[in-house]
PDB file of N, CA and C in Angstrom:
ATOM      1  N   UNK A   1      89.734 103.256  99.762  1.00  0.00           N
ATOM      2  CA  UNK A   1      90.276 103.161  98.424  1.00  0.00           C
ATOM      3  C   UNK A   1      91.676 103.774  98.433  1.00  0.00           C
ATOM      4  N   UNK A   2      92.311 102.912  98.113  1.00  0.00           N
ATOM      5  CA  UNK A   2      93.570 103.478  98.185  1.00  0.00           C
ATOM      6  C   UNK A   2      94.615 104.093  96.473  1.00  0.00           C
ATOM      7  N   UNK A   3      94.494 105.096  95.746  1.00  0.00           N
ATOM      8  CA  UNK A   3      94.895 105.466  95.171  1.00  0.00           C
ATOM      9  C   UNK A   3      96.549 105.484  94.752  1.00  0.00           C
ATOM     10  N   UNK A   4      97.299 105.372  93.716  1.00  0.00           N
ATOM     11  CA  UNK A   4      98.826 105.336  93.465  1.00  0.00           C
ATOM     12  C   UNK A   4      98.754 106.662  92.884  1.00  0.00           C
ATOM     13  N   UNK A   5      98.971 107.687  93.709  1.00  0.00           N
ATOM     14  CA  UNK A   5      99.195 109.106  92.891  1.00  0.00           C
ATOM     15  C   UNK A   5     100.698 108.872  91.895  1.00  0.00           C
ATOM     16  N   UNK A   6     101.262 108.627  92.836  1.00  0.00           N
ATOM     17  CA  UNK A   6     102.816 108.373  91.920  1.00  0.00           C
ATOM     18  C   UNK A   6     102.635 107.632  90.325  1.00  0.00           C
ATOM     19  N   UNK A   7     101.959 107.174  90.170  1.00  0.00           N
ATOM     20  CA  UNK A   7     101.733 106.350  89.291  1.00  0.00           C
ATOM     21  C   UNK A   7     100.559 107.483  87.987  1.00  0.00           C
ATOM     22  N   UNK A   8      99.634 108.550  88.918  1.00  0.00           N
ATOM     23  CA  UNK A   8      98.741 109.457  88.147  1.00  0.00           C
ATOM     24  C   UNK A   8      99.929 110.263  87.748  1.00  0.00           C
ATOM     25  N   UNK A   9     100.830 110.965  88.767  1.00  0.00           N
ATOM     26  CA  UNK A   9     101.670 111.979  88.157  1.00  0.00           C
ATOM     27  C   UNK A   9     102.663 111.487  87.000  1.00  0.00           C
ATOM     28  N   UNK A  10     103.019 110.427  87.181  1.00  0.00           N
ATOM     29  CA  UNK A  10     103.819 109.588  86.121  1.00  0.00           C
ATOM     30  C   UNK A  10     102.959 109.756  84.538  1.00  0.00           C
ATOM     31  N   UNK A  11     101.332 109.259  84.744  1.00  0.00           N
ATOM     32  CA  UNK A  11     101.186 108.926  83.275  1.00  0.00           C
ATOM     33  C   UNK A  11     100.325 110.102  82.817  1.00  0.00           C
ATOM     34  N   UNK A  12      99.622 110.890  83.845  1.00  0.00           N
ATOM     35  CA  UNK A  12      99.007 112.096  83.607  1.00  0.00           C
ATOM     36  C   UNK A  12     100.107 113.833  83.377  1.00  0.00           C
ATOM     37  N   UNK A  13     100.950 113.858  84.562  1.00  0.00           N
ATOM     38  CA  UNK A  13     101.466 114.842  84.860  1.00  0.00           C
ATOM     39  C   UNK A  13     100.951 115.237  85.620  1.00  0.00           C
ATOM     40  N   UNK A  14     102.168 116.366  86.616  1.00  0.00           N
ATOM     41  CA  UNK A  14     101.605 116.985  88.188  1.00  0.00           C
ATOM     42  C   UNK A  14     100.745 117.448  88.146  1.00  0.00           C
ATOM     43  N   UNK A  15      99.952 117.984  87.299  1.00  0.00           N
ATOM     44  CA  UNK A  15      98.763 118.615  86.875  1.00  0.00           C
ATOM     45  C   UNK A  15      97.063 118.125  87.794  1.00  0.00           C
ATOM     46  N   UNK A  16      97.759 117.054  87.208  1.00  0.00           N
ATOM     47  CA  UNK A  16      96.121 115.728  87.543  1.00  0.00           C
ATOM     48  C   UNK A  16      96.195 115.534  89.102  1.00  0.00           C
ATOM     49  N   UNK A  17      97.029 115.602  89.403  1.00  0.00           N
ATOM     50  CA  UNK A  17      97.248 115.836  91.120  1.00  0.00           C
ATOM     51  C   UNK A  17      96.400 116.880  91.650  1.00  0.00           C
ATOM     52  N   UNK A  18      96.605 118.563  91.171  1.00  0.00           N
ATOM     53  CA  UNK A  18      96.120 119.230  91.713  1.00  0.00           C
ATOM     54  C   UNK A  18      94.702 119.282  91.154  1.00  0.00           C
ATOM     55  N   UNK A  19      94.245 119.005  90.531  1.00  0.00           N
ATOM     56  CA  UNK A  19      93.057 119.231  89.779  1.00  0.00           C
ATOM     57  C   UNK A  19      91.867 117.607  90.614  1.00  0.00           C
ATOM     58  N   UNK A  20      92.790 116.905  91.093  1.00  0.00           N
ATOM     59  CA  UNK A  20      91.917 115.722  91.559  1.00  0.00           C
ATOM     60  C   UNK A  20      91.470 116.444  93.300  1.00  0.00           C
ATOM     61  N   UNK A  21      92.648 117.202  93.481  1.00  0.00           N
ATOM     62  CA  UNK A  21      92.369 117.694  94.961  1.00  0.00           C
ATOM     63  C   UNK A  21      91.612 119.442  94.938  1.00  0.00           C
ATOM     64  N   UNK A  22      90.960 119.513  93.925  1.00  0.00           N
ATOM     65  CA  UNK A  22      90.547 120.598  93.564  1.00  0.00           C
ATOM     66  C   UNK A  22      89.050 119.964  93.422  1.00  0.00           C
ATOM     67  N   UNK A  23      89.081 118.762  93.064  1.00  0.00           N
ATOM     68  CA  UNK A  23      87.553 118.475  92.649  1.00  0.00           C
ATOM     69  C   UNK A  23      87.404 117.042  93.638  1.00  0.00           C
ATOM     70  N   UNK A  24      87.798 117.083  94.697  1.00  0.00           N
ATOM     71  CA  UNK A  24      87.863 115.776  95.261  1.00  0.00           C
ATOM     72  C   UNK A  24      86.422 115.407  95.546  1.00  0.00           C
ATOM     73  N   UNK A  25      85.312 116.612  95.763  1.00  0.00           N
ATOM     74  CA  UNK A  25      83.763 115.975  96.326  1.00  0.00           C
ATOM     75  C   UNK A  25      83.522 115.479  95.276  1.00  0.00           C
ATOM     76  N   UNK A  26      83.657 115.915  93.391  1.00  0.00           N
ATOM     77  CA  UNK A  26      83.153 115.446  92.311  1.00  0.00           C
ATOM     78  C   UNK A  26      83.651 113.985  92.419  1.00  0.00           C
ATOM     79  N   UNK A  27      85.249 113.977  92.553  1.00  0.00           N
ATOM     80  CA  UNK A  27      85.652 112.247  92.586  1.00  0.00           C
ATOM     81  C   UNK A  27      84.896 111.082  93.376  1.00  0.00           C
ATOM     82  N   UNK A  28      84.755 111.595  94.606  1.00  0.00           N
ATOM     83  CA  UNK A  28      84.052 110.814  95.568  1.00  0.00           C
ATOM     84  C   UNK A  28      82.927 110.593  94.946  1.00  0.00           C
ATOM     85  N   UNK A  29      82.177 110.767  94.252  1.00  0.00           N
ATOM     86  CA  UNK A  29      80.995 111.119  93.806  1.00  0.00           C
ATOM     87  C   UNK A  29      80.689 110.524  92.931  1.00  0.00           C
ATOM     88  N   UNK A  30      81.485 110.226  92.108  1.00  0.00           N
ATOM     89  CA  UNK A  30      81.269 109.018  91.107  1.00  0.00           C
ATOM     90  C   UNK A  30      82.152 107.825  91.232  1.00  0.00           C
ATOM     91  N   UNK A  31      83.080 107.340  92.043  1.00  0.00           N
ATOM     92  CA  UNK A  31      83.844 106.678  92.490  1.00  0.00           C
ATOM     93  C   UNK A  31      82.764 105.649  93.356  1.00  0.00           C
ATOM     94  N   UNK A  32      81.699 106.742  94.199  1.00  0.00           N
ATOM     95  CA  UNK A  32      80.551 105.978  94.736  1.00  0.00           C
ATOM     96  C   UNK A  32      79.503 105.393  93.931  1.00  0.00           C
ATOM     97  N   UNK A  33      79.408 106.071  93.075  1.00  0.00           N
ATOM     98  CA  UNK A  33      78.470 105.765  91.917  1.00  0.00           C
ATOM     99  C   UNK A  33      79.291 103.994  91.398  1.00  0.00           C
ATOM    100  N   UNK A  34      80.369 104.577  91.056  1.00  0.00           N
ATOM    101  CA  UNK A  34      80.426 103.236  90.014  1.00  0.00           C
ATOM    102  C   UNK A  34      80.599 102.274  91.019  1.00  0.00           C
ATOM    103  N   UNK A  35      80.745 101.645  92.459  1.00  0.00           N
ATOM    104  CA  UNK A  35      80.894 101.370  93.312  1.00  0.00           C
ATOM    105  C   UNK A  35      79.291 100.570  93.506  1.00  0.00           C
ATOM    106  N   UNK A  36      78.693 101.404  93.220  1.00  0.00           N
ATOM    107  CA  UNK A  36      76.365 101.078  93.694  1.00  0.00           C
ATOM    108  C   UNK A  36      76.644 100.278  92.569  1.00  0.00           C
ATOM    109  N   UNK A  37      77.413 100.646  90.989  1.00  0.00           N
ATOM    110  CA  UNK A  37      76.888 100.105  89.873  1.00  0.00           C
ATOM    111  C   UNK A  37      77.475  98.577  89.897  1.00  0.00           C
ATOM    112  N   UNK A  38      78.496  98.264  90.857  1.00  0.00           N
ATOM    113  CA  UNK A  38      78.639  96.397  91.164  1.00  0.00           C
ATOM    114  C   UNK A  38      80.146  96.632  91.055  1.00  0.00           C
ATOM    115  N   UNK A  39      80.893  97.358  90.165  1.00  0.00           N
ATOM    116  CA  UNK A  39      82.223  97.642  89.837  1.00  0.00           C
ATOM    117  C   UNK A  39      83.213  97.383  91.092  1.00  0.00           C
ATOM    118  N   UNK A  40      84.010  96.359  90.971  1.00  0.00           N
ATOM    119  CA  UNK A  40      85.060  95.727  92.061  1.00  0.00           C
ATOM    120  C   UNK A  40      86.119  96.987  91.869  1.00  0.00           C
ATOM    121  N   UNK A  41      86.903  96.442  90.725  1.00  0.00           N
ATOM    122  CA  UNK A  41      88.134  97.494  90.611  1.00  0.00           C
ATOM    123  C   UNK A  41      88.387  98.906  90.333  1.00  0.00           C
ATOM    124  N   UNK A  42      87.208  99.304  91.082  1.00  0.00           N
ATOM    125  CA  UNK A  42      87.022 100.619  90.810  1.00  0.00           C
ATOM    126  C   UNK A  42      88.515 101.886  91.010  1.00  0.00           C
ATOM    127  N   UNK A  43      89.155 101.356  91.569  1.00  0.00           N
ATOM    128  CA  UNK A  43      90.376 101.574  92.011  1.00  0.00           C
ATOM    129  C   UNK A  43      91.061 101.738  90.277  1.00  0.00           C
ATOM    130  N   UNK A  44      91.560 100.495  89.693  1.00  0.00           N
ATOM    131  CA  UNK A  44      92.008 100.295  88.463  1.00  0.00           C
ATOM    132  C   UNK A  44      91.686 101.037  87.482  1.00  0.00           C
ATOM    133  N   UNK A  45      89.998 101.457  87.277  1.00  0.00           N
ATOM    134  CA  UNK A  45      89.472 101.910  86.535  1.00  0.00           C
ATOM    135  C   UNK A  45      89.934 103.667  86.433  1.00  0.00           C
ATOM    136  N   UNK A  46      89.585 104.113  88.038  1.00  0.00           N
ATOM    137  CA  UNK A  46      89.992 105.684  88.239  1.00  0.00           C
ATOM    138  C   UNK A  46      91.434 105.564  87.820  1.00  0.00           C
ATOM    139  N   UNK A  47      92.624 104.899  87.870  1.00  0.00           N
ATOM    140  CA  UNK A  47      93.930 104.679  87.501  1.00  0.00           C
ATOM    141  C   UNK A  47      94.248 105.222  86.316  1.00  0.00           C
ATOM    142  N   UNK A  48      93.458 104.509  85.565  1.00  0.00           N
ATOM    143  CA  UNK A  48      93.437 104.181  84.198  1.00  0.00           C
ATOM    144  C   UNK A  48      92.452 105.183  83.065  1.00  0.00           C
ATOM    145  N   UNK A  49      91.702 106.054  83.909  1.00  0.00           N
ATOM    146  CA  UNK A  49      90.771 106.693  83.454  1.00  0.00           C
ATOM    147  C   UNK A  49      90.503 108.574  84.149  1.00  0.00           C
ATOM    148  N   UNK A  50      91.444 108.592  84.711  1.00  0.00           N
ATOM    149  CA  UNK A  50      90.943 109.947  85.913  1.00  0.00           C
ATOM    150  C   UNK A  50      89.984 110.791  84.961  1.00  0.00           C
ATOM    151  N   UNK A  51      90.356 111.361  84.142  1.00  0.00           N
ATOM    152  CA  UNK A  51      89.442 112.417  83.710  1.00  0.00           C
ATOM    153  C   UNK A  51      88.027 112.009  83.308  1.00  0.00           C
ATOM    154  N   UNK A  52      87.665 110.145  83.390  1.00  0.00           N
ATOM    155  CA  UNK A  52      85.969 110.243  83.554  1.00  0.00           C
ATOM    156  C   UNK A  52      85.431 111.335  84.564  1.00  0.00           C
ATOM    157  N   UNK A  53      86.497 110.258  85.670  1.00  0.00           N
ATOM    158  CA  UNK A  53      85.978 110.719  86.689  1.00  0.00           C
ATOM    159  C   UNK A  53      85.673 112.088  87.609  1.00  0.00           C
ATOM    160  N   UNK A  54      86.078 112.905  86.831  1.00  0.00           N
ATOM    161  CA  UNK A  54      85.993 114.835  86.989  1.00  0.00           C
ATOM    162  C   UNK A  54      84.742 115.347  86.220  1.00  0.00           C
ATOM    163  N   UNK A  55      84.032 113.976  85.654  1.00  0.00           N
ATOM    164  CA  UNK A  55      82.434 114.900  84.920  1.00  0.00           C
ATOM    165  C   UNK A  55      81.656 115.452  86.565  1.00  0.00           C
ATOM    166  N   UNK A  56      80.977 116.244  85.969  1.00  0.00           N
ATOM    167  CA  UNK A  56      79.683 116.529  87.116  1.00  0.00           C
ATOM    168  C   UNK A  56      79.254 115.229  87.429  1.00  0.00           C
ATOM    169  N   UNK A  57      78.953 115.253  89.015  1.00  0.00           N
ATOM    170  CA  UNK A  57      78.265 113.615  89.327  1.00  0.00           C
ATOM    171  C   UNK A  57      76.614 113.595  88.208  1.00  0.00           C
ATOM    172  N   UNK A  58      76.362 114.347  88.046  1.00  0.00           N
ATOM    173  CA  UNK A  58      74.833 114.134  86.939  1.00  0.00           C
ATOM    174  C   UNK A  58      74.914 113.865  85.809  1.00  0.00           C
ATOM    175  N   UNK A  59      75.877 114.036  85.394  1.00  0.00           N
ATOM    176  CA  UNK A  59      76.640 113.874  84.065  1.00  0.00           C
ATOM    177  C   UNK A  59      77.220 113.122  83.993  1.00  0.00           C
ATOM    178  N   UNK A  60      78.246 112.429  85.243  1.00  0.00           N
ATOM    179  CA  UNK A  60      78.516 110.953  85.112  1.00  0.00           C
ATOM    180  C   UNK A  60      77.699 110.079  84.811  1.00  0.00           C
ATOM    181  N   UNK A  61      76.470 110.103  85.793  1.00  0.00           N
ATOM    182  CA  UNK A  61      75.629 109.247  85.844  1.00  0.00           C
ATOM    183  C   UNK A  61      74.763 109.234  84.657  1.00  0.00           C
ATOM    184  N   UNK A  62      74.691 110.052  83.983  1.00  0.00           N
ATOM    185  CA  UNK A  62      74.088 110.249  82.635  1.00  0.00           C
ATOM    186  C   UNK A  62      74.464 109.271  81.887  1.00  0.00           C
ATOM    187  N   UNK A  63      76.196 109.501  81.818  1.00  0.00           N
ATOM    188  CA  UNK A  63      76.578 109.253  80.833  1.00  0.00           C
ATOM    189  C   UNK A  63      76.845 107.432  81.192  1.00  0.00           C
ATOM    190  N   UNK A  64      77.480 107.172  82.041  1.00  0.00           N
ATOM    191  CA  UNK A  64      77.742 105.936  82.350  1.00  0.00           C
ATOM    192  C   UNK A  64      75.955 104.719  82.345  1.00  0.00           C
ATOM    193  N   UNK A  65      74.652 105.133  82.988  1.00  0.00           N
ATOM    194  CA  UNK A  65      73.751 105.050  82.325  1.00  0.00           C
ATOM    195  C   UNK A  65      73.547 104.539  80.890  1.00  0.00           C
ATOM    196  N   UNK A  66      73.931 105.540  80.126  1.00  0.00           N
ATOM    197  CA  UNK A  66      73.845 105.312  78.896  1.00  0.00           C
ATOM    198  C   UNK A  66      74.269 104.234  78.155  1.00  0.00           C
ATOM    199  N   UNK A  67      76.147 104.342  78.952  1.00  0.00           N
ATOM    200  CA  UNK A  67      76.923 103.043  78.344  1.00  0.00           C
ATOM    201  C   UNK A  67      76.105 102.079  78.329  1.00  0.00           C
ATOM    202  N   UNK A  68      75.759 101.496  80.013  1.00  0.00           N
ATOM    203  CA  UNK A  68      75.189 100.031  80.400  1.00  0.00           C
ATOM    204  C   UNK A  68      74.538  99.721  79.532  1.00  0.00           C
ATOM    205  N   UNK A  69      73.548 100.630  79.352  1.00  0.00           N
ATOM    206  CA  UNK A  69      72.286 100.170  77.996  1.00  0.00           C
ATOM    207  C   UNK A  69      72.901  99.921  77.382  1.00  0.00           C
ATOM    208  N   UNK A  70      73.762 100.657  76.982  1.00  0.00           N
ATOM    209  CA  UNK A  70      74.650  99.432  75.151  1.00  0.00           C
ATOM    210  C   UNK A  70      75.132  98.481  75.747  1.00  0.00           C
ATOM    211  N   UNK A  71      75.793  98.179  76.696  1.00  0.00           N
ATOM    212  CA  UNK A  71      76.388  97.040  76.809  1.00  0.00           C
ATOM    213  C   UNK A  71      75.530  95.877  77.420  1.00  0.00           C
ATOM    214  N   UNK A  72      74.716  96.350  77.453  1.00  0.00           N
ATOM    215  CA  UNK A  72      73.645  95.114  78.451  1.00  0.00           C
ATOM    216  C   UNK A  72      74.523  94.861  79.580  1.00  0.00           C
ATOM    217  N   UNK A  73      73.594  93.839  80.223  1.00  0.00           N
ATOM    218  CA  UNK A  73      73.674  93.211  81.551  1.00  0.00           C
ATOM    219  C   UNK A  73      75.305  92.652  82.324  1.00  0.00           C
ATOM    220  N   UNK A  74      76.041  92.662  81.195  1.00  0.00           N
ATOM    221  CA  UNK A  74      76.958  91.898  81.394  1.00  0.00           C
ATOM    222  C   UNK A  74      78.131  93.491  81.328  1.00  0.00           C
ATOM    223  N   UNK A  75      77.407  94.719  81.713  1.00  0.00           N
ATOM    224  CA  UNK A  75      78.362  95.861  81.585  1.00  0.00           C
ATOM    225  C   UNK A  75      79.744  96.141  82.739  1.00  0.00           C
ATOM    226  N   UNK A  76      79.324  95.350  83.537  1.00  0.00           N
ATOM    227  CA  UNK A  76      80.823  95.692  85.000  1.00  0.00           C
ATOM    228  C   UNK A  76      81.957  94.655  84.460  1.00  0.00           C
ATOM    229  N   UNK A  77      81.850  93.303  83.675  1.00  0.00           N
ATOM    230  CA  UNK A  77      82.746  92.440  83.126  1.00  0.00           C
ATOM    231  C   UNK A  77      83.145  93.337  81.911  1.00  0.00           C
ATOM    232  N   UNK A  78      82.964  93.457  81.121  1.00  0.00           N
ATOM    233  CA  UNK A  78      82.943  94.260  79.243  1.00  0.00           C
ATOM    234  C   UNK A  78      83.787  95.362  79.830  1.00  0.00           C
ATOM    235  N   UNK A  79      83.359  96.464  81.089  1.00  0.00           N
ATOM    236  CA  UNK A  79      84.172  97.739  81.287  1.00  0.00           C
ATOM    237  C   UNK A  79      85.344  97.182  82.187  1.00  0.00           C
ATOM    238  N   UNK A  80      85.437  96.415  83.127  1.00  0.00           N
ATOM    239  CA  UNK A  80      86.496  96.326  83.512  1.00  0.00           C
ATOM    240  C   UNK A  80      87.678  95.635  82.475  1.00  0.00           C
ATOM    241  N   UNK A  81      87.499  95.016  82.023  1.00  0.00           N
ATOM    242  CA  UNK A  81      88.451  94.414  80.976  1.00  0.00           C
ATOM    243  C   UNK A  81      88.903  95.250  79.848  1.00  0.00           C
ATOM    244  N   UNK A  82      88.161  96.230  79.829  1.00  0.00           N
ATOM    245  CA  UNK A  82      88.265  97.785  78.545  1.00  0.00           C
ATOM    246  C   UNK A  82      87.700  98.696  78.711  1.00  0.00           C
ATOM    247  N   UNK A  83      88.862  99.600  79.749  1.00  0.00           N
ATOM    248  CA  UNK A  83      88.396 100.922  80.014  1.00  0.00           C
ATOM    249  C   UNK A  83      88.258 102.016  78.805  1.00  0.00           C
ATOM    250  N   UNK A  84      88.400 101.050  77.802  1.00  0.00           N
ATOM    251  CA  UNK A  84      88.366 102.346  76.719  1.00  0.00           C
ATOM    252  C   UNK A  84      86.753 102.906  76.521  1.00  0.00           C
ATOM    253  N   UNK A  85      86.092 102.058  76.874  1.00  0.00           N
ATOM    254  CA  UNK A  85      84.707 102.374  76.795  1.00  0.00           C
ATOM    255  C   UNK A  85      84.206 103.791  77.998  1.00  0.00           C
ATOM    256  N   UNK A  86      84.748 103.776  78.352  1.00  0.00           N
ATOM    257  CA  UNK A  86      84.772 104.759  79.289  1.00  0.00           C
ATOM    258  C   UNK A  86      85.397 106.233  78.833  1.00  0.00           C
ATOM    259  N   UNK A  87      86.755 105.909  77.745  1.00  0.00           N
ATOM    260  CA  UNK A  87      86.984 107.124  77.164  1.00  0.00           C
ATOM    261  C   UNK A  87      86.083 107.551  76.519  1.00  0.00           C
ATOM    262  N   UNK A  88      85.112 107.065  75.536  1.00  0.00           N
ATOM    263  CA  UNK A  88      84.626 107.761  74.972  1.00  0.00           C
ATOM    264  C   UNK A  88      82.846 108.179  75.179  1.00  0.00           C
ATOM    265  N   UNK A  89      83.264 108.353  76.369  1.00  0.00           N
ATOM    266  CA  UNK A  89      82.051 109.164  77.258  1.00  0.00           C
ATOM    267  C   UNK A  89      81.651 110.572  76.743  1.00  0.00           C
TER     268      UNK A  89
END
């Protein structure tokens, strides 16, 4: 997976840099998760979303869990096209 930090420090600040390499086993961790869950652009999504991705992996999975059920079957099309669903985890 190849990440655009330049692009995190740009829309996050240098901040999100150190804090991603501070919690890098948590990232891996649900990065794999959403990865099992069918998710192609998982890449795009962490882009577009970093601070999902810093929950506890049990708590990701909790929470992302949860989404699918609302969204039914058709949840990896619905989230990739609108990561906003993801903000409000």
């Amino acid at each position: 997976m190849v990440i655009n930090y330049d692009n995190l420090k740009e829309i996050y600040g240098e901040e999100i840099i150190e804090t991603l390499n501070d919690n890098i086993d948590i990232v891996e961790k649900n990065i794999k998760t959403m990865k099992e869950l069918g998710f192609e652009d998982v890449e795009g999504i962490f882009e577009r979303n970093v601070e999902t991705f810093l929950y506890f992996p049990q708590s990701f999975k909790e929470k992302i869990n949860n989404l699918i059920e609302k969204l039914g079957s058709d949840y990896v099309n619905i989230i990739e096209n609108d990561v906003s669903y993801l903000e409000n985890l």
